[in-house]
Protein backbone atom coordinates (compact mmCIF):
# COMPACT_ATOMS: atom_id res chain seq x y z
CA UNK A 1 29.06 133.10 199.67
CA UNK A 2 30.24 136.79 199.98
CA UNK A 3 34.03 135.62 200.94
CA UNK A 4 34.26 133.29 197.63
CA UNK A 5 33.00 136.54 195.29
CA UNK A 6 35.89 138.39 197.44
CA UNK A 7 38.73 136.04 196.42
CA UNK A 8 37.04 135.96 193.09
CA UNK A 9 37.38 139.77 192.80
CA UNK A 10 40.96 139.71 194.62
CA UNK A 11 41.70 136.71 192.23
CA UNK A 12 41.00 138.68 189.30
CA UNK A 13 42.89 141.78 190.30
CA UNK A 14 45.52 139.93 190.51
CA UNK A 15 45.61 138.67 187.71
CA UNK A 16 45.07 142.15 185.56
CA UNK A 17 48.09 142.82 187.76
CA UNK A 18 50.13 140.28 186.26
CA UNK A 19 49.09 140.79 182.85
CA UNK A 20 50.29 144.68 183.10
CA UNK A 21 53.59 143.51 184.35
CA UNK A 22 54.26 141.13 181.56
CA UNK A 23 52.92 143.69 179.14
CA UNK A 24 56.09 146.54 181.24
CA UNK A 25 58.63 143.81 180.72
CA UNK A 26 57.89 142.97 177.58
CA UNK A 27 57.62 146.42 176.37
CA UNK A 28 60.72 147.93 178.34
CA UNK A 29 62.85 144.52 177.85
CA UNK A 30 62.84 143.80 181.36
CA UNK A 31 61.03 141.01 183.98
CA UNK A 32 57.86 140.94 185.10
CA UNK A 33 59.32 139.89 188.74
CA UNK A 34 60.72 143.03 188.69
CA UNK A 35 57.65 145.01 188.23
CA UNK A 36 56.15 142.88 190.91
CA UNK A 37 58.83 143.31 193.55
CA UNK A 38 58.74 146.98 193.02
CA UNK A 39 55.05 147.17 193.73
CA UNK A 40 55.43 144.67 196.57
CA UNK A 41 57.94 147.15 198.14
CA UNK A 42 55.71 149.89 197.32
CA UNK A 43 52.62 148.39 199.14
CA UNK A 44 54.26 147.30 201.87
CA UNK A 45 55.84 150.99 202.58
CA UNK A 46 52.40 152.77 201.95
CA UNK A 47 50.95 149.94 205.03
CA UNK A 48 54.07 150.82 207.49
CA UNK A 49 53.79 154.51 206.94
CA UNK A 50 49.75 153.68 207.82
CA UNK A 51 50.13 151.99 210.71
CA UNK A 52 52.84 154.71 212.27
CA UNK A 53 50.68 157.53 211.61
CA UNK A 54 48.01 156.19 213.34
């Protein structure tokens, strides 16, 4: 039961996610992939800076 309300919860970020990046590209006349990709990149620096430090 507790790993369906997880992917519920991860589910729903997600989605908020998505909705902000539409709302960036729609505001700043530009894609919502690209608002993705750049916090793709961004997360996946922030874990390989993580896992040298430690």
């Amino acid at each position: 039961m507790l790993r369906v309300r997880e992917d519920n919860i991860v589910t729903s970020t997600m989605q908020q996610r998505n909705g902000r990046y539409l709302d960036l590209a729609n505001a700043l006349g530009t894609s919502a992939k690209l608002w993705m990709n750049l916090q793709a990149t961004w997360d996946l620096d922030r874990a390989i800076k993580r896992r040298q430090v430690a």
